[in-house]
PDB file of N, CA and C in Angstrom:
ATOM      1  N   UNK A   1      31.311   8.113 -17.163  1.00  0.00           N
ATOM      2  CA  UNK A   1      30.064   7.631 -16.644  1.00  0.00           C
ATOM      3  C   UNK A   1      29.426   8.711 -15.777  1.00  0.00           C
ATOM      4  N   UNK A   2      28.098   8.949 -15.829  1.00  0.00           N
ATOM      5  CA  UNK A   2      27.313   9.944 -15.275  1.00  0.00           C
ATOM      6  C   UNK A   2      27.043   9.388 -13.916  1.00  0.00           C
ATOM      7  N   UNK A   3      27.138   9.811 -12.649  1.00  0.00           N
ATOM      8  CA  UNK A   3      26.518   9.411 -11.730  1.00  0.00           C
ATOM      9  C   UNK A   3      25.329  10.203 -11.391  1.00  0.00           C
ATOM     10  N   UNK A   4      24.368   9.643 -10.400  1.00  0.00           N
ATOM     11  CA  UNK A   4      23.251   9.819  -9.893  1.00  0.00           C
ATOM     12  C   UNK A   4      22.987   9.353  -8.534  1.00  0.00           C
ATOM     13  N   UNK A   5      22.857  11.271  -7.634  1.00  0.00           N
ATOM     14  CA  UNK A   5      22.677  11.104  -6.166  1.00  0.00           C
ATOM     15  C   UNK A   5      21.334  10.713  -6.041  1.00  0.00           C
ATOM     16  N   UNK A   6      21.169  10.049  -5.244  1.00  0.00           N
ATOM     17  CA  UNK A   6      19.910   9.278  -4.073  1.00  0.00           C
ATOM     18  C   UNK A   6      19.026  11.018  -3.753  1.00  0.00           C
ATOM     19  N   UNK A   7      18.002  11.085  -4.276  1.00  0.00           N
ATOM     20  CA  UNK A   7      16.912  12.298  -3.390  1.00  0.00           C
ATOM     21  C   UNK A   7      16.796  11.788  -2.146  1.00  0.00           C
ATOM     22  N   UNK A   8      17.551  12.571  -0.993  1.00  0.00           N
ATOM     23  CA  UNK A   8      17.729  12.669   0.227  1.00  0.00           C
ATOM     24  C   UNK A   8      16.810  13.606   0.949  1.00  0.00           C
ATOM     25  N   UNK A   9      16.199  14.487   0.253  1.00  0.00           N
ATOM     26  CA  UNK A   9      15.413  15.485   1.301  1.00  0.00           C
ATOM     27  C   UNK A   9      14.059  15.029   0.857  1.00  0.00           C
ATOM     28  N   UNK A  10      13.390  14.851   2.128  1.00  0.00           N
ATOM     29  CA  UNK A  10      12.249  14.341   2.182  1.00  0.00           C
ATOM     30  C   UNK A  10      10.873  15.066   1.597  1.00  0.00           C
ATOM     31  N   UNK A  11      11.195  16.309   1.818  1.00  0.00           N
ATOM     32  CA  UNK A  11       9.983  17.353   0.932  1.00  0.00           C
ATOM     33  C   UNK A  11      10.353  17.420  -0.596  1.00  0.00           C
ATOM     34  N   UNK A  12      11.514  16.350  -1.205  1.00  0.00           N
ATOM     35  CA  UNK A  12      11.078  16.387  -2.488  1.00  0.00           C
ATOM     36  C   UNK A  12      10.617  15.401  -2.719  1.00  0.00           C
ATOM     37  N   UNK A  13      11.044  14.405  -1.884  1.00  0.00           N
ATOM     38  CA  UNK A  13      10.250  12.878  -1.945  1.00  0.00           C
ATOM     39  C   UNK A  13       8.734  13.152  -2.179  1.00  0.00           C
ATOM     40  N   UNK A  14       8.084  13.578  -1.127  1.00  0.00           N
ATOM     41  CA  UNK A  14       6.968  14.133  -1.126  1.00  0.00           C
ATOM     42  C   UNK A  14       5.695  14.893  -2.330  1.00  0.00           C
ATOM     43  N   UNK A  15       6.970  15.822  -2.720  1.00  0.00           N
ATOM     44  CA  UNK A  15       6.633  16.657  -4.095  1.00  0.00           C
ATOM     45  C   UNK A  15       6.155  15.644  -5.224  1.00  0.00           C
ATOM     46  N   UNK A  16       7.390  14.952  -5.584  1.00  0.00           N
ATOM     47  CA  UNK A  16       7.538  14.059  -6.126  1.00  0.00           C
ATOM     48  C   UNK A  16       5.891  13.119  -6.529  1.00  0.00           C
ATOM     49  N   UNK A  17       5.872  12.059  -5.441  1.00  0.00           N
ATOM     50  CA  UNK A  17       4.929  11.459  -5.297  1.00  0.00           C
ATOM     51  C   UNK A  17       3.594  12.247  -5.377  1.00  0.00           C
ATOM     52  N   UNK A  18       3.669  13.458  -4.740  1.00  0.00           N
ATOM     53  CA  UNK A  18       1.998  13.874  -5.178  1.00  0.00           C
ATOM     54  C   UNK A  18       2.243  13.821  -6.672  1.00  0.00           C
ATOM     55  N   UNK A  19       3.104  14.438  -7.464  1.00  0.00           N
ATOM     56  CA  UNK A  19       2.744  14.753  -9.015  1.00  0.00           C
ATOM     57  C   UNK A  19       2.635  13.768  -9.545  1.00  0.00           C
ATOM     58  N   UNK A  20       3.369  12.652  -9.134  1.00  0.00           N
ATOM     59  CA  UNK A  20       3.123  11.294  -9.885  1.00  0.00           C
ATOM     60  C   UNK A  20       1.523  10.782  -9.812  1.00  0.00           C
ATOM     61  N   UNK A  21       0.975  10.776  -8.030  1.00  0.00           N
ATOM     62  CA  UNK A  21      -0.197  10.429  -7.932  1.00  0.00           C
ATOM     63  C   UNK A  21      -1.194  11.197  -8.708  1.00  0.00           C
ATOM     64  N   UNK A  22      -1.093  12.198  -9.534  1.00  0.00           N
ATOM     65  CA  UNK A  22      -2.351  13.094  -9.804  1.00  0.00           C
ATOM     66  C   UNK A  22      -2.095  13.072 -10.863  1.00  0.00           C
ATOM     67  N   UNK A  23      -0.895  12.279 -11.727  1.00  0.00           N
ATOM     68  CA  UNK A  23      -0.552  12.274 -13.173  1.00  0.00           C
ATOM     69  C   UNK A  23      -1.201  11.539 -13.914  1.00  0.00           C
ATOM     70  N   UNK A  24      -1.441  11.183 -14.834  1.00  0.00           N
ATOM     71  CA  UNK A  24      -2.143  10.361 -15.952  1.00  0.00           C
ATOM     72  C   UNK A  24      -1.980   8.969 -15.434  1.00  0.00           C
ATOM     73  N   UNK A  25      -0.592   8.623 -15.370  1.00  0.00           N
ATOM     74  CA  UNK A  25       0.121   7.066 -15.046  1.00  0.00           C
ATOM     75  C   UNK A  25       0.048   6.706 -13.807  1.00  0.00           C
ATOM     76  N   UNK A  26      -0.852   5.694 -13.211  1.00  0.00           N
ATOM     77  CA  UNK A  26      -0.480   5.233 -11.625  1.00  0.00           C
ATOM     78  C   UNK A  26       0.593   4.476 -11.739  1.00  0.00           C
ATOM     79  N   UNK A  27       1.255   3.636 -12.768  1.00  0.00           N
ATOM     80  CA  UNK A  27       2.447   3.245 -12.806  1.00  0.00           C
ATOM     81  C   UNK A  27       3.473   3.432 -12.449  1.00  0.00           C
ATOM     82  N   UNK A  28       3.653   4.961 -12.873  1.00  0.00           N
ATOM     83  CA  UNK A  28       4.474   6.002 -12.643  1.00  0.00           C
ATOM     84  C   UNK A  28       5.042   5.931 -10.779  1.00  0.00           C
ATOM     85  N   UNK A  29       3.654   6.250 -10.439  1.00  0.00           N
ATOM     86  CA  UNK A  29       3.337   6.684  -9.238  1.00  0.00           C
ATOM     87  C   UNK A  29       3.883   5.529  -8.023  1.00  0.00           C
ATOM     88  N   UNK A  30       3.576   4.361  -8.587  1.00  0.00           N
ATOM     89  CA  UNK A  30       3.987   2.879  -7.786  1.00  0.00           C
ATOM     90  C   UNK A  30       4.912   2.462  -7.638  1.00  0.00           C
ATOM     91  N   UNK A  31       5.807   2.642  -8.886  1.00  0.00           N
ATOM     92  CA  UNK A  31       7.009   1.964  -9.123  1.00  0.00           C
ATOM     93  C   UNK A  31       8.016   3.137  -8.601  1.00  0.00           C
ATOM     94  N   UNK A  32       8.050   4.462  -8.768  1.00  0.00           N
ATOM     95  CA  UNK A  32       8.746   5.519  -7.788  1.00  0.00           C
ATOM     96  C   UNK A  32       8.565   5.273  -5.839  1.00  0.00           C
ATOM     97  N   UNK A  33       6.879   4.941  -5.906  1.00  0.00           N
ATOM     98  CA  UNK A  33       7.296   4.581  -4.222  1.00  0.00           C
ATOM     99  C   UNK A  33       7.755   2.986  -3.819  1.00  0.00           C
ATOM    100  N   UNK A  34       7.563   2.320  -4.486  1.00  0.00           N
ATOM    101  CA  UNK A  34       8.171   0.924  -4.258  1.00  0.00           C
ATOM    102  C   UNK A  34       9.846   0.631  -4.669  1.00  0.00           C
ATOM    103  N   UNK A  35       9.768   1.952  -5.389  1.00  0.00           N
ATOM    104  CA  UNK A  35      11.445   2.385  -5.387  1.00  0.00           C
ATOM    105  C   UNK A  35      12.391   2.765  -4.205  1.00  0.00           C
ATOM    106  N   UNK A  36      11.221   3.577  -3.675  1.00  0.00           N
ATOM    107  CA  UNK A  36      12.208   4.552  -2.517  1.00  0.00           C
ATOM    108  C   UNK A  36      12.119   3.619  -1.241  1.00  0.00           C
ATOM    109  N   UNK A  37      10.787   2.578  -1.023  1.00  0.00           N
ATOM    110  CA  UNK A  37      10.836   2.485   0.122  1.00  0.00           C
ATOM    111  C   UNK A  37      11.174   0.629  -0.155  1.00  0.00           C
ATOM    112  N   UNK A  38      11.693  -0.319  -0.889  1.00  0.00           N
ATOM    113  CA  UNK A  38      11.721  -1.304  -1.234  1.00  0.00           C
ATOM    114  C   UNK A  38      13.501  -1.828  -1.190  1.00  0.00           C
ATOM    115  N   UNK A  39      14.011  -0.623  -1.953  1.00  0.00           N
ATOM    116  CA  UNK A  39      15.201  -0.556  -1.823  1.00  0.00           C
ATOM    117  C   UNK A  39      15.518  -1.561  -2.854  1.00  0.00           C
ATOM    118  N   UNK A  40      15.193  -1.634  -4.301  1.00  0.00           N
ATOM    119  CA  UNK A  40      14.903  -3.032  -5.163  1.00  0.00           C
ATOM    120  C   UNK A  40      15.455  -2.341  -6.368  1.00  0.00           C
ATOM    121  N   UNK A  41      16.469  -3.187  -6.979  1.00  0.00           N
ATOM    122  CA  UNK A  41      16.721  -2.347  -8.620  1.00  0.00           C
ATOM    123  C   UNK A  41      15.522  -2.537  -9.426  1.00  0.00           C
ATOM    124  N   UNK A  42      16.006  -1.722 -10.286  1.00  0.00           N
ATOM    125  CA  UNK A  42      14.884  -1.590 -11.254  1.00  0.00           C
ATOM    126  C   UNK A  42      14.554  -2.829 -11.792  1.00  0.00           C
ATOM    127  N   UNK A  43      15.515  -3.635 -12.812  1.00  0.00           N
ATOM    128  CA  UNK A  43      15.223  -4.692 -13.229  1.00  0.00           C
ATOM    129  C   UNK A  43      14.103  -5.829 -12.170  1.00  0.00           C
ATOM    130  N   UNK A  44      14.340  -5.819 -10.718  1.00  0.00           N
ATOM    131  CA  UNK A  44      13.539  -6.353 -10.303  1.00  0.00           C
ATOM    132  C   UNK A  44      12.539  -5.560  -9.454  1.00  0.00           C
ATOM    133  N   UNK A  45      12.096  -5.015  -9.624  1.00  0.00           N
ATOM    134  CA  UNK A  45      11.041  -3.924  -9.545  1.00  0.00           C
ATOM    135  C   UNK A  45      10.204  -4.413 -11.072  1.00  0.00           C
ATOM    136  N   UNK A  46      10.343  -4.268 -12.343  1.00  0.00           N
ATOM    137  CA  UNK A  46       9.579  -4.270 -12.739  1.00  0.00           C
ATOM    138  C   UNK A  46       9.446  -5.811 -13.406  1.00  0.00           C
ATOM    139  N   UNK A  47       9.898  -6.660 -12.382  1.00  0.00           N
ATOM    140  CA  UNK A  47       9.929  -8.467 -12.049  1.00  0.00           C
ATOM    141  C   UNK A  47       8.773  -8.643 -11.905  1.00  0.00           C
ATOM    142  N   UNK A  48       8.061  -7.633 -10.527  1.00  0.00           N
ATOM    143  CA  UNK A  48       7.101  -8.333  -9.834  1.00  0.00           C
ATOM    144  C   UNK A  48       6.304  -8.281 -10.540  1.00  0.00           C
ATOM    145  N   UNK A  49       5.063  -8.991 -10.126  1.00  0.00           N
ATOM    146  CA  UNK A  49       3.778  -9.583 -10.889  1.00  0.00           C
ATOM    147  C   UNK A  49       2.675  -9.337  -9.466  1.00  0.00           C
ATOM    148  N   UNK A  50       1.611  -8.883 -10.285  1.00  0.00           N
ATOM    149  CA  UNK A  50       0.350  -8.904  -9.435  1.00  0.00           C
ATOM    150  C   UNK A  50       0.323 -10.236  -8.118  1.00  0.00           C
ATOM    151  N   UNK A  51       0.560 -11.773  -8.707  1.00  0.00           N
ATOM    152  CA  UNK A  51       0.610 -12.933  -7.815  1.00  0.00           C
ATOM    153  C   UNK A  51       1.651 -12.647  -6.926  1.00  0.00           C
ATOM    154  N   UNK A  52       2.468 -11.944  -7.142  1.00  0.00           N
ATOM    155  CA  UNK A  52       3.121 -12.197  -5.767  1.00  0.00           C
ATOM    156  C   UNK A  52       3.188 -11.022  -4.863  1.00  0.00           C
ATOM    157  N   UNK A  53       2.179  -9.527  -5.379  1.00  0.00           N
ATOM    158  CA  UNK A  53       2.087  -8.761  -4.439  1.00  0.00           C
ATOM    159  C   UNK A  53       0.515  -9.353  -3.704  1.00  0.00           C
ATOM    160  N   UNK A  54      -0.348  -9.906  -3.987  1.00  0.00           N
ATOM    161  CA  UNK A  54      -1.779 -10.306  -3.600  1.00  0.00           C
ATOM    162  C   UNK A  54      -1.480 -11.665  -3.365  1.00  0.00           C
ATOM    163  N   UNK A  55      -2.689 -12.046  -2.351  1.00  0.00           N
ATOM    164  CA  UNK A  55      -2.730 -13.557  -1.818  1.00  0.00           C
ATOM    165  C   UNK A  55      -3.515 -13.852  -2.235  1.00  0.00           C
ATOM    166  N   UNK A  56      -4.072 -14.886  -1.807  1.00  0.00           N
ATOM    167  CA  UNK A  56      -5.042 -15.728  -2.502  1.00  0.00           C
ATOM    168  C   UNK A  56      -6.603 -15.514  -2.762  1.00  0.00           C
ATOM    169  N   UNK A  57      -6.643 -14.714  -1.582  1.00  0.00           N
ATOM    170  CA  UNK A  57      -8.389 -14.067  -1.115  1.00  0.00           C
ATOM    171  C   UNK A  57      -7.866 -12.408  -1.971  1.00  0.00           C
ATOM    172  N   UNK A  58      -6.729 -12.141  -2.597  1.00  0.00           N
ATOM    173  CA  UNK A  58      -6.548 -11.389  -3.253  1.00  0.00           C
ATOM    174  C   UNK A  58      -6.515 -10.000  -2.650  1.00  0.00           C
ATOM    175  N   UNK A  59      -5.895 -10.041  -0.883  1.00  0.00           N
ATOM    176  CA  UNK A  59      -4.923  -8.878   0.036  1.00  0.00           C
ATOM    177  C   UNK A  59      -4.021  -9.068  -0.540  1.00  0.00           C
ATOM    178  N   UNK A  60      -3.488  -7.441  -0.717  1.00  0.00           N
ATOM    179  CA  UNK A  60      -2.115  -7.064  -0.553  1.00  0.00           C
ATOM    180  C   UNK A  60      -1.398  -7.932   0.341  1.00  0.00           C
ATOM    181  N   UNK A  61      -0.323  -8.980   0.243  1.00  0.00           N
ATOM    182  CA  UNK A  61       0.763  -9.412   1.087  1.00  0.00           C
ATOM    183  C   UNK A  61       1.494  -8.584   2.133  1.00  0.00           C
ATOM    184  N   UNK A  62       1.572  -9.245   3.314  1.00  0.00           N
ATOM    185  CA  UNK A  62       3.266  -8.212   4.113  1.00  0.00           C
ATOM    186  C   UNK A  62       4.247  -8.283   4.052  1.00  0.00           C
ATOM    187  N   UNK A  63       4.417  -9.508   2.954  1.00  0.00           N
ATOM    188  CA  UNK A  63       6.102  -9.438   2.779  1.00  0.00           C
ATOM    189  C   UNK A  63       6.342 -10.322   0.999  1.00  0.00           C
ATOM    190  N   UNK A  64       6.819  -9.662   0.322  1.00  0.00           N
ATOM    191  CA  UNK A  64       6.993 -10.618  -1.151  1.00  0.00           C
ATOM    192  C   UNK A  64       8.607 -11.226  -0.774  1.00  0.00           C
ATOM    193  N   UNK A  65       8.497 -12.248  -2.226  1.00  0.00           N
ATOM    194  CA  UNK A  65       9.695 -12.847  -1.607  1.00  0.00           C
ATOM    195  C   UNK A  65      10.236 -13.232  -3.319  1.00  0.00           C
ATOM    196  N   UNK A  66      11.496 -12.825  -3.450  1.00  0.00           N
ATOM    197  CA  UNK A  66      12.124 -12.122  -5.203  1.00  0.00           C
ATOM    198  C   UNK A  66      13.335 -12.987  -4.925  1.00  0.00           C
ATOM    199  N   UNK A  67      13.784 -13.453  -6.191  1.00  0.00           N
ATOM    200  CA  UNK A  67      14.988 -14.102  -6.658  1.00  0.00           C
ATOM    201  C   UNK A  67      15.747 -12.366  -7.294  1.00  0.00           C
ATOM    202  N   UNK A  68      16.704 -11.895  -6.444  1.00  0.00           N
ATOM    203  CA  UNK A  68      17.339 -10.890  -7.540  1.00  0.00           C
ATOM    204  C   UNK A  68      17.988 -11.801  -8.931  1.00  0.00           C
ATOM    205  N   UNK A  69      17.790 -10.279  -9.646  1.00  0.00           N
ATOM    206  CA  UNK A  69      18.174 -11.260 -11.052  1.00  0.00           C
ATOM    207  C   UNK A  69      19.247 -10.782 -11.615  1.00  0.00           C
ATOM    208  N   UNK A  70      20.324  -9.762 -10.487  1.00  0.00           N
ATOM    209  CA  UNK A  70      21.677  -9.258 -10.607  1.00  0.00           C
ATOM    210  C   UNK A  70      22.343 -10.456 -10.051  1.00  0.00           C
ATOM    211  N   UNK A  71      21.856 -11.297  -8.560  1.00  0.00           N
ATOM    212  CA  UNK A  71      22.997 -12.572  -7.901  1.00  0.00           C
ATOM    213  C   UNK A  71      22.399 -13.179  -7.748  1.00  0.00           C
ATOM    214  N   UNK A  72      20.933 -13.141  -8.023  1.00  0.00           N
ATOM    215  CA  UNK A  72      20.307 -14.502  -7.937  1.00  0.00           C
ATOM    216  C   UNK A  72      20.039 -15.110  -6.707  1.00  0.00           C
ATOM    217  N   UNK A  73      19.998 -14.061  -5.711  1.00  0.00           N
ATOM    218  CA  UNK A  73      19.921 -14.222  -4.341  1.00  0.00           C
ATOM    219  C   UNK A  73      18.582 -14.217  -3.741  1.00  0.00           C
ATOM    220  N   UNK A  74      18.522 -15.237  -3.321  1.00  0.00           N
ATOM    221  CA  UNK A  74      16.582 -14.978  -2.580  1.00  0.00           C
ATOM    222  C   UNK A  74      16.366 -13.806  -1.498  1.00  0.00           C
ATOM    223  N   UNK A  75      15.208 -13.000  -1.712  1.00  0.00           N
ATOM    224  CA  UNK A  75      14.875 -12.286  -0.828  1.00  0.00           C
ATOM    225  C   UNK A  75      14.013 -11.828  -0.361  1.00  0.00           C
ATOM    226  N   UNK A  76      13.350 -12.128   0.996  1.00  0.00           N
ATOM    227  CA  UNK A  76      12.184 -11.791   1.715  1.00  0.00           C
ATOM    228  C   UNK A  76      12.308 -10.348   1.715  1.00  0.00           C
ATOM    229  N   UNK A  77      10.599  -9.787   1.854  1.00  0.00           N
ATOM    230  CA  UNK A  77      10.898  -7.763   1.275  1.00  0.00           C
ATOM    231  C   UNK A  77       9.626  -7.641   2.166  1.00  0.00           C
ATOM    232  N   UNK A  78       9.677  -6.747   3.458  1.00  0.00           N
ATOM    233  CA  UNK A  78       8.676  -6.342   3.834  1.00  0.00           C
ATOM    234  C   UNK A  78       8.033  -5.644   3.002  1.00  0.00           C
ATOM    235  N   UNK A  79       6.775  -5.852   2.581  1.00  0.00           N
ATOM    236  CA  UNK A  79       5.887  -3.972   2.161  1.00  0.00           C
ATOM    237  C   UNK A  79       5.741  -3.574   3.644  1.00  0.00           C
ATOM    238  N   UNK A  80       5.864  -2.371   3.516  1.00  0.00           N
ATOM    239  CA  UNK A  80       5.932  -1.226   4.352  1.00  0.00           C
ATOM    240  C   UNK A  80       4.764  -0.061   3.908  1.00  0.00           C
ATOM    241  N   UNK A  81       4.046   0.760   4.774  1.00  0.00           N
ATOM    242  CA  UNK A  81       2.832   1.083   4.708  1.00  0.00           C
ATOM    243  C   UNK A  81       2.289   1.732   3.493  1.00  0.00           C
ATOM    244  N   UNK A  82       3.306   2.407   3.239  1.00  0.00           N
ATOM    245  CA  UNK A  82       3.701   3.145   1.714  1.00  0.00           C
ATOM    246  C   UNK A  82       3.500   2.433   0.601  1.00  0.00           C
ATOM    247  N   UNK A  83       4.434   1.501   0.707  1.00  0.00           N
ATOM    248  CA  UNK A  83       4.170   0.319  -0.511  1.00  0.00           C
ATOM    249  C   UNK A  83       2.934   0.125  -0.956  1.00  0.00           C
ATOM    250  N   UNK A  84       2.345  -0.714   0.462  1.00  0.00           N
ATOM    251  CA  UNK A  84       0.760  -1.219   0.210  1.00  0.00           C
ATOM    252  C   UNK A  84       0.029  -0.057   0.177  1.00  0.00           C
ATOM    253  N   UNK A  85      -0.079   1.118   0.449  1.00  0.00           N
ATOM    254  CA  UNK A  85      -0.919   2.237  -0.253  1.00  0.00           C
ATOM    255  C   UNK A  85      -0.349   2.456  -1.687  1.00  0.00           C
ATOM    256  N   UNK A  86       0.487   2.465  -1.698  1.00  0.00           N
ATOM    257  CA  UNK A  86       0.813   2.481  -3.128  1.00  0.00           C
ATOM    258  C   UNK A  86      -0.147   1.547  -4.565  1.00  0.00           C
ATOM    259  N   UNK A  87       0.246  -0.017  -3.726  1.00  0.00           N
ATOM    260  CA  UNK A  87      -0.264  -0.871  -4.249  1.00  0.00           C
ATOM    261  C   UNK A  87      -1.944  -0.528  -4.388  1.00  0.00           C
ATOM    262  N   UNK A  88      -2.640  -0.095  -3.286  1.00  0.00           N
ATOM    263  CA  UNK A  88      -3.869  -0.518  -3.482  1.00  0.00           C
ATOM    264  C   UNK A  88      -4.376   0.904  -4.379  1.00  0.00           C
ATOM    265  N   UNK A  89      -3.824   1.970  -4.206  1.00  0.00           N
ATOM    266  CA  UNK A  89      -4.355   3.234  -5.386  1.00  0.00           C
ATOM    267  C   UNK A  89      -3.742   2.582  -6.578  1.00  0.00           C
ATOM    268  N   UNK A  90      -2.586   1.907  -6.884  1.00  0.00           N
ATOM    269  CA  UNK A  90      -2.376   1.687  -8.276  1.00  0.00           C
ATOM    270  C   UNK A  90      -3.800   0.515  -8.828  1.00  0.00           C
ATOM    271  N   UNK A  91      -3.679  -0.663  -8.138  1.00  0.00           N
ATOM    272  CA  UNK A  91      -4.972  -1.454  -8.533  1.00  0.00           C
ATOM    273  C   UNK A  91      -6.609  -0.612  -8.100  1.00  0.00           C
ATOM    274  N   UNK A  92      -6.699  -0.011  -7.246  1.00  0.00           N
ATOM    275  CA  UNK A  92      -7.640   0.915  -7.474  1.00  0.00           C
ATOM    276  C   UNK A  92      -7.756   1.589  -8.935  1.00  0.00           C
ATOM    277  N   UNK A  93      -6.849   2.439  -9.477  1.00  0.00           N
ATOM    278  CA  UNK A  93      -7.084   3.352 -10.682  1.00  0.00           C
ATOM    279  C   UNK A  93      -7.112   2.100 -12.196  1.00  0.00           C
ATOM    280  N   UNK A  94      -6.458   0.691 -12.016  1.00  0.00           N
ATOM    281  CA  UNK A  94      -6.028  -0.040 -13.097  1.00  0.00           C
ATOM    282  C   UNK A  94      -7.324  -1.165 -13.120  1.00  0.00           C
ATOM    283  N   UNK A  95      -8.334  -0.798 -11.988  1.00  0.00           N
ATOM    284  CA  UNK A  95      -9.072  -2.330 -12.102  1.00  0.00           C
ATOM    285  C   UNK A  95      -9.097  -3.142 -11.334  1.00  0.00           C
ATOM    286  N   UNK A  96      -7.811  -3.461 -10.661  1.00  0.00           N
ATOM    287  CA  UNK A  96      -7.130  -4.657 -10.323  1.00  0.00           C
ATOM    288  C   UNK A  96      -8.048  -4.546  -8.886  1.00  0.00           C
ATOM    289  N   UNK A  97      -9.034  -5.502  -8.327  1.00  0.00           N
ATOM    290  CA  UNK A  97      -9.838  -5.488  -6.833  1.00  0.00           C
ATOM    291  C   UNK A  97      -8.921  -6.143  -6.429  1.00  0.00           C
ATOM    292  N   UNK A  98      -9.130  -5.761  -4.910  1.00  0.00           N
ATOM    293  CA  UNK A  98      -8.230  -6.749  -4.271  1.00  0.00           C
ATOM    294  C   UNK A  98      -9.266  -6.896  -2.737  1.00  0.00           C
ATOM    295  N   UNK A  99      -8.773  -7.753  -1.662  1.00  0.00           N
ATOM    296  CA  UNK A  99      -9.679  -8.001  -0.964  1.00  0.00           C
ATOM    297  C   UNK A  99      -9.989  -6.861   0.297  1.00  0.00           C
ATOM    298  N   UNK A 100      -9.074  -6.160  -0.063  1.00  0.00           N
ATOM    299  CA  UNK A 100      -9.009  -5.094   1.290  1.00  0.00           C
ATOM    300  C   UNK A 100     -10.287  -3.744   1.125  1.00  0.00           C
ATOM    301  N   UNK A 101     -10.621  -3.956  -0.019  1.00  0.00           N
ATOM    302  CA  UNK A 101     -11.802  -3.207  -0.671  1.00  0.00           C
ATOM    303  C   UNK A 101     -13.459  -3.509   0.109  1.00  0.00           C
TER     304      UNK A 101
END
């Protein structure tokens, strides 16, 4: 089995995320920072749904709240500042308004 270290130094974090942000895919770009700063496997990372990152007047949320679907364990998830910039350039480039606009 191949393992895979955690990117620990912060200027590649950095690197990273600009190339994603200036790449074709904001997808790309969202799901790498809602990676690093979410702390969420993949499988539930790509769980979430627009309804449960936006409220009703259609802001970004401060906290989503996920059934993992490894134990099935409920879990409250701050977004953290990153996240929600994340969030709002990805629905920025995809369409998606939201109310903070």
């Amino acid at each position: 089995m191949i393992t895979v270290e955690p990117i620990r130094d912060a200027k590649k974090i950095v690197a990273i995320k600009t190339i994603l942000k200036a790449g074709k895919y904001p997808r790309d770009y969202l799901l790498f920072t809602l990676g690093i700063n979410l702390a969420l496997r993949v499988s539930d990372l790509l769980a979430l749904k627009v309804k449960d990152v936006l409220d009703r007047k259609g802001d970004i949320v401060e906290s989503v709240h996920i059934r993992e679907r490894k134990t099935g364990r409920e879990r409250k998830i701050r977004l953290n500042r990153s996240a929600r910039e994340a969030l709002d350039f990805y629905f920025s480039k995809v369409g998606i308004s939201n109310g903070e606009e």
